[in-house]
C-alpha atoms as a PDB file:
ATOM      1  CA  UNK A   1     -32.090  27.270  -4.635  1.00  0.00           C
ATOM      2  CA  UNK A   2     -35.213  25.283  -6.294  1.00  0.00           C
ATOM      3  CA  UNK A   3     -33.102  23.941  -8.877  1.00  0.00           C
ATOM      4  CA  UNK A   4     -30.699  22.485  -6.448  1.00  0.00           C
ATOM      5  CA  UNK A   5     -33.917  20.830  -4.400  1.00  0.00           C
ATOM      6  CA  UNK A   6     -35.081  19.750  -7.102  1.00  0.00           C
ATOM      7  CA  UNK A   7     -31.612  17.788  -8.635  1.00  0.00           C
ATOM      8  CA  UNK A   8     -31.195  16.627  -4.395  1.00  0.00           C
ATOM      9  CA  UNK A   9     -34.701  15.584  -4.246  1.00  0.00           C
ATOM     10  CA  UNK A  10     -34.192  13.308  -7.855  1.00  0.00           C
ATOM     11  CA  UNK A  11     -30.984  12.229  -6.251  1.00  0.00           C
ATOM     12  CA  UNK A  12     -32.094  11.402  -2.523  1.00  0.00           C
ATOM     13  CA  UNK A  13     -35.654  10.909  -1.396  1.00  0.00           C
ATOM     14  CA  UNK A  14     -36.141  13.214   1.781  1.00  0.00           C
ATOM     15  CA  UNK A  15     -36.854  10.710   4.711  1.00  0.00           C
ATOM     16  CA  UNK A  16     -40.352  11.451   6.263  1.00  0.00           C
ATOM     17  CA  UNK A  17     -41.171  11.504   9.983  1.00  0.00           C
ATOM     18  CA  UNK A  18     -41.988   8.067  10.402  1.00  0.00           C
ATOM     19  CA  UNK A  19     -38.424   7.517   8.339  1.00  0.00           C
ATOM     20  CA  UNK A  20     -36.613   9.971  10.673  1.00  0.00           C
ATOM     21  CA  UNK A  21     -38.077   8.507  13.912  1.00  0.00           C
ATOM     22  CA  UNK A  22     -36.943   4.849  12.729  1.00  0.00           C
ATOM     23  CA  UNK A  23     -33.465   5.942  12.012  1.00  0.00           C
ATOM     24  CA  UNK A  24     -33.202   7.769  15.359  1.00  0.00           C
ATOM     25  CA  UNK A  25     -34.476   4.374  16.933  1.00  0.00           C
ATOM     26  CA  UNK A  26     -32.176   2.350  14.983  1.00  0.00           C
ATOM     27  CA  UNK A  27     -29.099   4.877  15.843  1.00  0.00           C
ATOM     28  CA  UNK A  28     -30.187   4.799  19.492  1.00  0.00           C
ATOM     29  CA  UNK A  29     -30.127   1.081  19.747  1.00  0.00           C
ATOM     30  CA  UNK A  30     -26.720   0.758  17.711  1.00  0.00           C
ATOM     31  CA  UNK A  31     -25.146   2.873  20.004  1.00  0.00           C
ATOM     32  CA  UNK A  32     -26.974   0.924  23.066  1.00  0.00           C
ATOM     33  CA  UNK A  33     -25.585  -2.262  21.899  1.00  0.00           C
ATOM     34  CA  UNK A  34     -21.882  -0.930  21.383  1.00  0.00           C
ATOM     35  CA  UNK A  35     -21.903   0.750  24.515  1.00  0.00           C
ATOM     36  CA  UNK A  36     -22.766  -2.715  26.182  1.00  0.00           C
ATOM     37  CA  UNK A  37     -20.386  -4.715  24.694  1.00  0.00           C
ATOM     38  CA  UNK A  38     -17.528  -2.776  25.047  1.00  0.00           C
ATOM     39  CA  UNK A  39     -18.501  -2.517  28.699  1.00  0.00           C
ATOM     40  CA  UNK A  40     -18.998  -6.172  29.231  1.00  0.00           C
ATOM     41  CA  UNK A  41     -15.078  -6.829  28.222  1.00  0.00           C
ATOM     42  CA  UNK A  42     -14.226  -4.076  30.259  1.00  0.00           C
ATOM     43  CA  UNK A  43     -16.106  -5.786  32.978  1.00  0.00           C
ATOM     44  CA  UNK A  44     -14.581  -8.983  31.994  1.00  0.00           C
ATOM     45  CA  UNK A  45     -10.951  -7.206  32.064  1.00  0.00           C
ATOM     46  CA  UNK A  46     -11.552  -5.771  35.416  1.00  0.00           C
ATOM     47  CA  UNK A  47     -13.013  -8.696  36.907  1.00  0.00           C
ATOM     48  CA  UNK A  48      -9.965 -10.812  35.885  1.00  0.00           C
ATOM     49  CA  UNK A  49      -7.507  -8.354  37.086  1.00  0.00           C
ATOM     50  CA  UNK A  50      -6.170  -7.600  33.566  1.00  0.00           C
ATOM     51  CA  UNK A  51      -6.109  -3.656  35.004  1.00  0.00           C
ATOM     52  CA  UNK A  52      -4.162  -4.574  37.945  1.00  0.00           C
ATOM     53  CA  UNK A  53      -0.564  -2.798  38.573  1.00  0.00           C
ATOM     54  CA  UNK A  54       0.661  -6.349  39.153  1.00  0.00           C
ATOM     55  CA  UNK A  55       0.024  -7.213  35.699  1.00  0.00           C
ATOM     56  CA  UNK A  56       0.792  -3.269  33.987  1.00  0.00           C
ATOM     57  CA  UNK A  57       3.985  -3.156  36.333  1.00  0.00           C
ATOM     58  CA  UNK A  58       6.409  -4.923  33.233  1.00  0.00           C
ATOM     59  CA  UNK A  59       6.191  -1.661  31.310  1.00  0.00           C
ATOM     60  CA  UNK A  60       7.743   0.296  34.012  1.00  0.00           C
ATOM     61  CA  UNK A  61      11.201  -1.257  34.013  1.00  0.00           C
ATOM     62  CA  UNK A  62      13.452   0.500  31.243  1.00  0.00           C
ATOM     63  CA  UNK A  63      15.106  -2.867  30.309  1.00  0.00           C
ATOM     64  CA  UNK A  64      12.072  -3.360  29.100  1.00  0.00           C
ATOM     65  CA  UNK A  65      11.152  -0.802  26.919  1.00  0.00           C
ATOM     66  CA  UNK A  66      14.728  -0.922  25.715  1.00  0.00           C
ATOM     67  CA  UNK A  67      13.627  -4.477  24.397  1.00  0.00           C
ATOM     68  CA  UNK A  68      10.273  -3.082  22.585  1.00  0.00           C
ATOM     69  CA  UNK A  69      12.673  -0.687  20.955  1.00  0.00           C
ATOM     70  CA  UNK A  70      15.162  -3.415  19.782  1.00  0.00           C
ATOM     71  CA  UNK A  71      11.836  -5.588  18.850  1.00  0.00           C
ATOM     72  CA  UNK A  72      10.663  -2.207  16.968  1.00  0.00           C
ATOM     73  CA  UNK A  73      13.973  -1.632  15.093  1.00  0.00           C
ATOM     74  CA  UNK A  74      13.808  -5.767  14.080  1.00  0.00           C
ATOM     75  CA  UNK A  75      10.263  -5.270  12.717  1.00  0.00           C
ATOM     76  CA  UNK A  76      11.241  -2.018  10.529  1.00  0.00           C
ATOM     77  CA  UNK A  77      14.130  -3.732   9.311  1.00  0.00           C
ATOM     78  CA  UNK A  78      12.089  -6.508   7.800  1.00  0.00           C
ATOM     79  CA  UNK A  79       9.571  -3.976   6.609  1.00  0.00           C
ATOM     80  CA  UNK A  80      11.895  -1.597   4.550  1.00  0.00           C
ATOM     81  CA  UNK A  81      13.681  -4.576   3.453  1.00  0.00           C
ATOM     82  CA  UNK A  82      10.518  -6.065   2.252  1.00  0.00           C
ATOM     83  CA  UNK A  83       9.088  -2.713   1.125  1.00  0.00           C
ATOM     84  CA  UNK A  84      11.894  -2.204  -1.619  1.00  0.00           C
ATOM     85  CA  UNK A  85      11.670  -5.798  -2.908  1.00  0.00           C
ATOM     86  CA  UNK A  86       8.776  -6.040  -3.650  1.00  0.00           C
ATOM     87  CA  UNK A  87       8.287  -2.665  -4.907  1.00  0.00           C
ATOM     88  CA  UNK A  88      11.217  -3.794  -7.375  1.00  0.00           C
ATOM     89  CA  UNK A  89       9.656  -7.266  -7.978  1.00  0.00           C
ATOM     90  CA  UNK A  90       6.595  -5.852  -8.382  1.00  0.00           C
ATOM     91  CA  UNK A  91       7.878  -3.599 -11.289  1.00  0.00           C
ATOM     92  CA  UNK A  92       9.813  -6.080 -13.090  1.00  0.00           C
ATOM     93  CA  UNK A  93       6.924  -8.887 -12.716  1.00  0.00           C
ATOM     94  CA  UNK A  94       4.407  -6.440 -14.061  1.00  0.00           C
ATOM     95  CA  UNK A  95       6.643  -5.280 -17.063  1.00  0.00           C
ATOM     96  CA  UNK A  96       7.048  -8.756 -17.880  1.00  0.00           C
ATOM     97  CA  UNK A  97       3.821  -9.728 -18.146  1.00  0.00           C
ATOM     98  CA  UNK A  98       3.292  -6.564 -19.929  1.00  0.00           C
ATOM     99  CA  UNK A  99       5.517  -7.876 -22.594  1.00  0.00           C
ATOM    100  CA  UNK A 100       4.788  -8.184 -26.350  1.00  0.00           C
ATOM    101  CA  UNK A 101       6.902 -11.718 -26.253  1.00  0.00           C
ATOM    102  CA  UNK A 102       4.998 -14.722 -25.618  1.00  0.00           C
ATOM    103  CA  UNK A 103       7.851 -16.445 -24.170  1.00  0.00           C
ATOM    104  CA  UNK A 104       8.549 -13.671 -21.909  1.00  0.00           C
ATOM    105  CA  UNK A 105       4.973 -13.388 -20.570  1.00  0.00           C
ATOM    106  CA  UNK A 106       4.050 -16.631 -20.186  1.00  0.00           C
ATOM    107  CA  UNK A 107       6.458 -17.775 -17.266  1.00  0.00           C
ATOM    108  CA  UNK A 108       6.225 -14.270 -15.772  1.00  0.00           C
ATOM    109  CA  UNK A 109       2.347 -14.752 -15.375  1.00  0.00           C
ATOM    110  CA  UNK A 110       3.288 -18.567 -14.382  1.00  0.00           C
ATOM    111  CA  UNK A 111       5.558 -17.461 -11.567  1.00  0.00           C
ATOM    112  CA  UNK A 112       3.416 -14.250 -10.433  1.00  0.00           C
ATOM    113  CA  UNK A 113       0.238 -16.708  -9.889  1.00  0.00           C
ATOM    114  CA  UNK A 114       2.529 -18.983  -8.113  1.00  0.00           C
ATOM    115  CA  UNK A 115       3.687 -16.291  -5.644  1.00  0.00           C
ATOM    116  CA  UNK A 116       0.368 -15.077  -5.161  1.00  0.00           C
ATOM    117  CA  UNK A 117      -1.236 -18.081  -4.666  1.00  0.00           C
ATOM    118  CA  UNK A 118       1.036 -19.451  -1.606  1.00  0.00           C
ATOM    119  CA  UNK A 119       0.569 -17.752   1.513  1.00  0.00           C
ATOM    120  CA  UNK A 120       3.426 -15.773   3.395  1.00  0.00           C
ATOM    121  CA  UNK A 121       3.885 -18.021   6.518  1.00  0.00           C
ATOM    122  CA  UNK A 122       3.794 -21.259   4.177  1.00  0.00           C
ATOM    123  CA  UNK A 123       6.935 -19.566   2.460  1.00  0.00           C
ATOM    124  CA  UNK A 124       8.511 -18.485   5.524  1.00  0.00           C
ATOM    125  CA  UNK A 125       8.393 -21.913   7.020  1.00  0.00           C
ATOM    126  CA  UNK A 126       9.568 -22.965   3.689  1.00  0.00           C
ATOM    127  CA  UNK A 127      12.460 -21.405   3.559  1.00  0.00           C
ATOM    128  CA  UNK A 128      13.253 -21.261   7.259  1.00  0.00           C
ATOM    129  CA  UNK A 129      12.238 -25.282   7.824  1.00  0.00           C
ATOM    130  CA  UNK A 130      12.176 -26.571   4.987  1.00  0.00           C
ATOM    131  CA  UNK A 131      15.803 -25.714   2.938  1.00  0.00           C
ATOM    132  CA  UNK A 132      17.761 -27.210   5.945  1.00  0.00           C
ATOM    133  CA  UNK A 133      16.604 -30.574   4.503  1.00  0.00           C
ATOM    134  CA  UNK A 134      18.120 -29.959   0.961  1.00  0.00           C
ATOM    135  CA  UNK A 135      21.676 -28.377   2.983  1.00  0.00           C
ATOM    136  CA  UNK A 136      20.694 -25.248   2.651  1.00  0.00           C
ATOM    137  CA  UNK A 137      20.430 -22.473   6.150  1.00  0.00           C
ATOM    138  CA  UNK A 138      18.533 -19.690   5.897  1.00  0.00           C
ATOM    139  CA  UNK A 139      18.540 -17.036   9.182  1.00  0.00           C
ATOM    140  CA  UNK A 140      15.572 -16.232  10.311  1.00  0.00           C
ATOM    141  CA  UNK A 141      15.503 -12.852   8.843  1.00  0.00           C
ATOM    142  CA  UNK A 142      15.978 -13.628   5.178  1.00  0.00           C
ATOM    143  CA  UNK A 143      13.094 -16.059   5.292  1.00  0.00           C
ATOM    144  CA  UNK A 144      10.902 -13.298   6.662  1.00  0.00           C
ATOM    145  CA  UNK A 145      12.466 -10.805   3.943  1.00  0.00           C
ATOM    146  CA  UNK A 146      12.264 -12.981   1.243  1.00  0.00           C
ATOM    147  CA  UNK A 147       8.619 -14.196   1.787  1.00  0.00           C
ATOM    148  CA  UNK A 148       7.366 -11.229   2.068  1.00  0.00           C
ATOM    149  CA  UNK A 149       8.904  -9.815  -1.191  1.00  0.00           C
ATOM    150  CA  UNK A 150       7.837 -12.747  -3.184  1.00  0.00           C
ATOM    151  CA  UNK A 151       4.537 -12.240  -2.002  1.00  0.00           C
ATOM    152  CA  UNK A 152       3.856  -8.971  -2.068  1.00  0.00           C
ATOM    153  CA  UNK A 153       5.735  -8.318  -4.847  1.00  0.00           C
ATOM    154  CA  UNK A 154       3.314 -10.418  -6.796  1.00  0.00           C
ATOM    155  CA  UNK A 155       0.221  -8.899  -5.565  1.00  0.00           C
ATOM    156  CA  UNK A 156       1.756  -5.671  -6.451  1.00  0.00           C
ATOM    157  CA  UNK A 157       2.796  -7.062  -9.582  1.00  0.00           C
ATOM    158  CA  UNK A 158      -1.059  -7.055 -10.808  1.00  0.00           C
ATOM    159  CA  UNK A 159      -1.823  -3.625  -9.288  1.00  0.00           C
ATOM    160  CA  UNK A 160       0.847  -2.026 -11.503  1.00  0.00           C
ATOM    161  CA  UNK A 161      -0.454  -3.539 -14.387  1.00  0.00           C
ATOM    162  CA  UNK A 162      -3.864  -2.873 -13.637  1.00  0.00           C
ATOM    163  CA  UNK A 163      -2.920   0.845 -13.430  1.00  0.00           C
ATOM    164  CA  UNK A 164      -0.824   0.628 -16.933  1.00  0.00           C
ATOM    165  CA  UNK A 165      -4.075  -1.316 -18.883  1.00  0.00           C
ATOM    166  CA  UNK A 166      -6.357   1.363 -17.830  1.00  0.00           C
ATOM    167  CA  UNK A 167      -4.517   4.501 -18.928  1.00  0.00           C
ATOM    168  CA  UNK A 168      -5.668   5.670 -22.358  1.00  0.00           C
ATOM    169  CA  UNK A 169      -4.259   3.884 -25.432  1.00  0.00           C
ATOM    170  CA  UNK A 170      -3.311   7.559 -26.846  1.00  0.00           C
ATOM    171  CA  UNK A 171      -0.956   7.857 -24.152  1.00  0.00           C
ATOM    172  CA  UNK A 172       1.462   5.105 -25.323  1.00  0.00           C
ATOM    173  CA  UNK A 173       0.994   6.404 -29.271  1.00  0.00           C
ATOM    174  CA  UNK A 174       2.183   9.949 -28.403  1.00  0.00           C
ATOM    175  CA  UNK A 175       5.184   7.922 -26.562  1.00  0.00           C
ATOM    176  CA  UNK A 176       6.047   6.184 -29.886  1.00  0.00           C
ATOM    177  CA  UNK A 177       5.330   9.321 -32.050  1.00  0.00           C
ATOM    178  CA  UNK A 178       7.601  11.639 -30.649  1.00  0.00           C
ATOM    179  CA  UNK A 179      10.467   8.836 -31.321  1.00  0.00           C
ATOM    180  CA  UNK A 180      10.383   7.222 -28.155  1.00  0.00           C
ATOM    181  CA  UNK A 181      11.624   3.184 -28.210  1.00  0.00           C
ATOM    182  CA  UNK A 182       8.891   0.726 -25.758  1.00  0.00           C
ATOM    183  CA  UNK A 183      11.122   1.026 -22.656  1.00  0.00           C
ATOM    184  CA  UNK A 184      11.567   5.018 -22.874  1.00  0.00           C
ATOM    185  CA  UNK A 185       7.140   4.934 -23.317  1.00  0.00           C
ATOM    186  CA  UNK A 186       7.249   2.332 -19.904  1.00  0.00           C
ATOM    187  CA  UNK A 187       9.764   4.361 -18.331  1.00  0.00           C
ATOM    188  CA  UNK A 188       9.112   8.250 -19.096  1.00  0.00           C
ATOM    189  CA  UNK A 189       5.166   8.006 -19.973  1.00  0.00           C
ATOM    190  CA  UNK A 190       3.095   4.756 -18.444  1.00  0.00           C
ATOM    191  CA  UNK A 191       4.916   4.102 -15.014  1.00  0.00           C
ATOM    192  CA  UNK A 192       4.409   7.407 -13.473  1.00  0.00           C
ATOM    193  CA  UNK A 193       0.728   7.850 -14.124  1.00  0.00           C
ATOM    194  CA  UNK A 194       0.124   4.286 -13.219  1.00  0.00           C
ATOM    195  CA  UNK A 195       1.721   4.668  -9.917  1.00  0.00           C
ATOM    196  CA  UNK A 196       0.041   7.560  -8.871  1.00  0.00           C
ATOM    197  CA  UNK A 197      -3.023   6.145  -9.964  1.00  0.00           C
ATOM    198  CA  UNK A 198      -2.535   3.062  -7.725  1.00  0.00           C
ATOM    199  CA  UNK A 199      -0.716   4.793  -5.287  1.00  0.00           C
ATOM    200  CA  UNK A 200      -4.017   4.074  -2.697  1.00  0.00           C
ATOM    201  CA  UNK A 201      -3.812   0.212  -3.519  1.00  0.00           C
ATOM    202  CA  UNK A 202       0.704   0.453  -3.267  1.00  0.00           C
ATOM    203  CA  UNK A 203      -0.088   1.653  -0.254  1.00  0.00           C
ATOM    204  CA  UNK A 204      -2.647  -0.228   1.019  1.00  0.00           C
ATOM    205  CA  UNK A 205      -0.393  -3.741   0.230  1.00  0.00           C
ATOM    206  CA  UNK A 206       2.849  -1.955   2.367  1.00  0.00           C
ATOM    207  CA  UNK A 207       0.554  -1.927   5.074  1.00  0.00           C
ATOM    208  CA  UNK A 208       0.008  -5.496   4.772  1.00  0.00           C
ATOM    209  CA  UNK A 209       3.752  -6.060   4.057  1.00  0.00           C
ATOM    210  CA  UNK A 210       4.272  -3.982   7.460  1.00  0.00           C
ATOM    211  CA  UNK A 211       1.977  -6.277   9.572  1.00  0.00           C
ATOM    212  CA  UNK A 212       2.320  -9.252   7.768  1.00  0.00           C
ATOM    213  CA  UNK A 213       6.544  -9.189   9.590  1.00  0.00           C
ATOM    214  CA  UNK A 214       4.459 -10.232  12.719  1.00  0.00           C
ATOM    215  CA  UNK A 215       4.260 -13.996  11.177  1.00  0.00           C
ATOM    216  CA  UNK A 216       7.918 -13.966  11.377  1.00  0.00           C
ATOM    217  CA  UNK A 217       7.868 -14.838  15.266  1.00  0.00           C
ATOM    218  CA  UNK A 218       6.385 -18.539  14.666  1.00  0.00           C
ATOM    219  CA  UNK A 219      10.298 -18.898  12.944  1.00  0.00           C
ATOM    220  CA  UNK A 220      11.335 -17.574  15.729  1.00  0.00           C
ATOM    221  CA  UNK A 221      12.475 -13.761  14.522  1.00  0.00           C
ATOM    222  CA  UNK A 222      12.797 -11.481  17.294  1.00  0.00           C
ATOM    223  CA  UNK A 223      10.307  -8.728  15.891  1.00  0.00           C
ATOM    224  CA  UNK A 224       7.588  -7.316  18.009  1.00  0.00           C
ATOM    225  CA  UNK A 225       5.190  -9.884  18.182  1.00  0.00           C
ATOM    226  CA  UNK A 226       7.711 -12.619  19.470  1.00  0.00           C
ATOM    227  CA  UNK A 227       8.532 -10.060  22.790  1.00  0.00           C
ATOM    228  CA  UNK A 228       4.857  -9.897  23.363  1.00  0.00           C
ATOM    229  CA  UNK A 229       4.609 -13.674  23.496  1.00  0.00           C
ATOM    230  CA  UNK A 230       7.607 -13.619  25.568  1.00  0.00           C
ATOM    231  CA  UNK A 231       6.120 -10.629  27.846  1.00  0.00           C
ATOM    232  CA  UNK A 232       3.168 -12.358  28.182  1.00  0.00           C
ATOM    233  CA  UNK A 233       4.359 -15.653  29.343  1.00  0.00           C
ATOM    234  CA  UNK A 234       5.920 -13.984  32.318  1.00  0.00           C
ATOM    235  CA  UNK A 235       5.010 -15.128  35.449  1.00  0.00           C
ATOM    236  CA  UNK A 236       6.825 -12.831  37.635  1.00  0.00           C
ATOM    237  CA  UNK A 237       3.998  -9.966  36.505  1.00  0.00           C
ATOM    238  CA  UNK A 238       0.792 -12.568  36.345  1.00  0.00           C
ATOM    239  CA  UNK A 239       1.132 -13.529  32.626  1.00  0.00           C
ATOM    240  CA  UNK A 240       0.373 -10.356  31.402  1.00  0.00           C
ATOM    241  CA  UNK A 241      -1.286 -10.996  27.802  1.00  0.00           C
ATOM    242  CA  UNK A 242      -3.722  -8.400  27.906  1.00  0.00           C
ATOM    243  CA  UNK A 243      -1.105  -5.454  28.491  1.00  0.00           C
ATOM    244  CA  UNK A 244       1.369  -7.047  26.310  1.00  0.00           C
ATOM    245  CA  UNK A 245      -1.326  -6.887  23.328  1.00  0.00           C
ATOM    246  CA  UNK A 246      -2.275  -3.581  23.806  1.00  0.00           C
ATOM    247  CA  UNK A 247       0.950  -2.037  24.077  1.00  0.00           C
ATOM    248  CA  UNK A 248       2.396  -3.769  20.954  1.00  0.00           C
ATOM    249  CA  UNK A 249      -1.052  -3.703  19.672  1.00  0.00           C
ATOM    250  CA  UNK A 250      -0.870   0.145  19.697  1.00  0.00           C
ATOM    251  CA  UNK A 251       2.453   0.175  17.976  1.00  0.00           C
ATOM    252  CA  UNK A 252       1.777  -1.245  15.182  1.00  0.00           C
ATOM    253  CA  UNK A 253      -1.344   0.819  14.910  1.00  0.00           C
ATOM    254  CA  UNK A 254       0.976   4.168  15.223  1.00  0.00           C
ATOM    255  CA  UNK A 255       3.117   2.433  12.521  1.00  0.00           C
ATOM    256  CA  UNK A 256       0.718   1.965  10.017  1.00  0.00           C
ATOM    257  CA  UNK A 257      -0.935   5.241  10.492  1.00  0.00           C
ATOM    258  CA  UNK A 258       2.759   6.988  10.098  1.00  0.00           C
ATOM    259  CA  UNK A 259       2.636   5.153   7.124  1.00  0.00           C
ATOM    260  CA  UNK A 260      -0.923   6.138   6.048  1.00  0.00           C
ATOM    261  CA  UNK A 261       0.333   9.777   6.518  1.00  0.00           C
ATOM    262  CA  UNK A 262       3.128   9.933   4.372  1.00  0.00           C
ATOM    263  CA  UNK A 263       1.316   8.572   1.797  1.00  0.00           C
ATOM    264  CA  UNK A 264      -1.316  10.727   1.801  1.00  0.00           C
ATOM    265  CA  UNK A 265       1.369  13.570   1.713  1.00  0.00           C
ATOM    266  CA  UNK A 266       3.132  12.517  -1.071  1.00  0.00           C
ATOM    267  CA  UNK A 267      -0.344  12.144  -2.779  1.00  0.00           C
ATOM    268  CA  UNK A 268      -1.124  16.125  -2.119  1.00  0.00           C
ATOM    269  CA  UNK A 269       2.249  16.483  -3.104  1.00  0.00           C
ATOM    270  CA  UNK A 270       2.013  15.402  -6.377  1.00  0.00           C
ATOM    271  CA  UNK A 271      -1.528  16.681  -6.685  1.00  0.00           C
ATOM    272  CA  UNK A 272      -0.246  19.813  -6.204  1.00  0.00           C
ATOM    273  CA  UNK A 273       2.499  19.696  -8.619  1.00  0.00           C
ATOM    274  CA  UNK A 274       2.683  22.609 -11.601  1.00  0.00           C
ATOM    275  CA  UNK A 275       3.124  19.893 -14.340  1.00  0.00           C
ATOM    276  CA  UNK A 276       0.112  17.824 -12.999  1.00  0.00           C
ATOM    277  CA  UNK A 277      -2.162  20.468 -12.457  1.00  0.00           C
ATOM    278  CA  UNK A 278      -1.675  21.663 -15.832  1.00  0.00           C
ATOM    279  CA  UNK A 279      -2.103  18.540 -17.457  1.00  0.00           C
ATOM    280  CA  UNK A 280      -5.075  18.076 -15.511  1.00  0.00           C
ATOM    281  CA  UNK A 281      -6.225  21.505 -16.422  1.00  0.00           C
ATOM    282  CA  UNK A 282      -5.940  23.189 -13.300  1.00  0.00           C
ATOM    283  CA  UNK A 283      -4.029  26.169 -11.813  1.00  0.00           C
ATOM    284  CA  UNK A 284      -0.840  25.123 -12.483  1.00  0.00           C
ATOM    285  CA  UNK A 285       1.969  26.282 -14.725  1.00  0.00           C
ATOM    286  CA  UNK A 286      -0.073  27.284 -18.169  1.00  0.00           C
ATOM    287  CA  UNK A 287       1.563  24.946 -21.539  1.00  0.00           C
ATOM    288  CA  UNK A 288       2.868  27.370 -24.123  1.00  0.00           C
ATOM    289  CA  UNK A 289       1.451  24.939 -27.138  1.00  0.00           C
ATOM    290  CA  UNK A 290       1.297  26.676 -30.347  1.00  0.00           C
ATOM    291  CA  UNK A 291      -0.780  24.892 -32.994  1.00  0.00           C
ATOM    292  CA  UNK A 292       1.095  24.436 -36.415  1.00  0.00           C
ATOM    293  CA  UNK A 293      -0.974  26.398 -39.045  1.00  0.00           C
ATOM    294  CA  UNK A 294      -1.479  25.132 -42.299  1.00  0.00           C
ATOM    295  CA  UNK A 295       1.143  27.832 -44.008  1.00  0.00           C
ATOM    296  CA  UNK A 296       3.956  26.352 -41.487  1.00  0.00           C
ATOM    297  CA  UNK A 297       6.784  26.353 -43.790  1.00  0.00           C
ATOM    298  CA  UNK A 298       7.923  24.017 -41.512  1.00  0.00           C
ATOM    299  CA  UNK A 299       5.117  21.650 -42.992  1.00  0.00           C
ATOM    300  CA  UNK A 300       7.031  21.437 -46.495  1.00  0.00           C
ATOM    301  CA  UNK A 301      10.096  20.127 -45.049  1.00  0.00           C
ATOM    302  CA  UNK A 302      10.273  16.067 -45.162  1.00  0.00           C
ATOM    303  CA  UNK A 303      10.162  14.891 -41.600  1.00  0.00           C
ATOM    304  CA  UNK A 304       8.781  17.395 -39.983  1.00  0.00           C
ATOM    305  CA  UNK A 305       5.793  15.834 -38.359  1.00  0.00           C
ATOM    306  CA  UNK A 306       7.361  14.405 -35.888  1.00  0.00           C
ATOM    307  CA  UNK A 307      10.036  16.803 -35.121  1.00  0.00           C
ATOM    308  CA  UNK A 308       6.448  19.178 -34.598  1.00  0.00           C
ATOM    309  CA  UNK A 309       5.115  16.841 -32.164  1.00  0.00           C
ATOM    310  CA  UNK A 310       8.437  16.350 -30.519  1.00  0.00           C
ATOM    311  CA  UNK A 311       8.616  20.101 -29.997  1.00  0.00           C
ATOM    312  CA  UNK A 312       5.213  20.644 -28.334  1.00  0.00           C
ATOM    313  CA  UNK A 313       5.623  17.577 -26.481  1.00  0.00           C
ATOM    314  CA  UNK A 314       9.128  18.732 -24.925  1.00  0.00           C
ATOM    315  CA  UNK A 315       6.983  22.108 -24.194  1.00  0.00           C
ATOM    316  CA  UNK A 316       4.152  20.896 -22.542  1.00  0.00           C
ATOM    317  CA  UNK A 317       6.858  19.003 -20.440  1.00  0.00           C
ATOM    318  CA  UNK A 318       8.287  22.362 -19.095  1.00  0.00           C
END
């Protein structure tokens, strides 16, 4: 116990009374301040009639909701869309400028700091405004779809090779000493680790993907945020802007916390799996790797070495 106050106390200076009374002041008047904010909006709100049933009374007409729903299944259709291409874009962009080849990696790092540079609604207009001029239509839709990919994509582009640069150097010799070629170490050895390394930051940029599909309603794509402008411009129900935000407001948040969930899930998941954990050293699924001894008849053989480090390889794999 007086070792561990001791290693806290080198760590963390233990506040005094005048330093615990100032924090308690400091809390007291944060809180204070929030408290009166949020209650002058709410005042605001109420004093404007944005709690009124007049204005709330939209929501309770199932036509309605029916059209949040089709609104909903637009915006997730432009998300998983958008989600796989850039996830694929993002892999081949990263290999690329991964590559050994000059000529290969110079116009992928070219094009990638392009994409990354222009922002998503300048593409979508782009492509939705400004191919027309050339002859070329584009629905509304594919712009949305295709900006986001080529953006995204990008951004995602430099996580995954981030994650690839910082994984040991050792890792990509064992690839090419058991026999494997440079796509089979990419593929089998460097890929996985460097996704679930930057699994937080893949996630992170879906998220964006997810509630970047809202810019899609200034090209006029029926997604969620184009029904609340329509919702809101009703007259009928008082011009309801305040309801319309929150409701669509709060789907999106519900969206993107699904979407938080599942990732974290699939983290545990693989945190949790035997051939991790034993990697990692923990309680997973022991290795059965048996180190060669220097009698190992084997040894005498020409071309053995790596036929020995193939075979513990293949066994720490199981």
């Amino acid at each position: 116990m007086e070792d561990r106050t001791m290693s806290t106390s080198v760590l963390y200076d233990v506040p005094g009374p005048r330093a615990i009374l100032r924090n308690r002041v400091v809390a007291i008047v944060t809180i204070v301040v929030v408290i009166a904010i949020v209650g002058f909006f709410v005042y605001r709100f109420s004093l404007t009639g944005q709690f009124s049933a007049a204005k709330w009374g939209i929501f309770t007409y199932s036509t309605i909701w029916e059209q949040i729903l089709q609104a909903l299944g637009k915006t997730l259709s432009a998300f998983a869309a958008a989600a796989v291409g850039s996830m694929v874009l993002g892999f081949v962009l990263a290999i690329g400028r991964l590559s050994d080849h000059r000529v290969v990696r110079a116009p992928v790092a070219a094009v990638t700091e392009v994409f990354r540079a222009v922002p998503v609604l300048v593409m979508m207009m782009l492509l939705y405004y400004g191919l027309p001029s050339v002859g070329v239509r584009m629905e509304p839709y594919w712009a949305v779809v295709i900006a986001l990919v080529i953006y995204n994509g990008s951004v995602l582009a430099e996580a995954l090779r981030a994650g690839i640069e910082s994984l040991p150097r050792g890792q990509k010799e064992a690839g090419n000493a058991i026999g494997l070629r440079k796509s089979g170490v990419m593929r089998l050895i460097l890929l996985p680790q460097a996704v679930r390394a930057m699994l937080p930051v893949i996630v992170s940029q879906l998220v964006v993907t997810m509630k970047d599909t809202a810019l899609g309603f200034i090209i006029t794509y029926p997604e969620l945020l184009y029904l609340a402008k329509q919702l809101s411009s009703n007259v009928q129900f008082g011009r309801p802007l305040l309801p319309s935000a929150i409701v669509i407001g709060g789907i999106y948040i519900a969206m993107c916390l699904i979407l938080s969930g599942v990732a974290k899930w699939l983290e545990a998941r693989t945190n949790k799996s035997p051939r991790t954990r034993g990697r990692r050293g923990g309680t997973g699924t022991a290795t059965a790797t048996v180190p060669v001894q220097p009698n190992d008849p084997r040894l005498h053989r020409e071309g053995t070495t790596t036929e020995i480090i193939s075979t513990q390889f293949r066994n720490e794999d199981r």
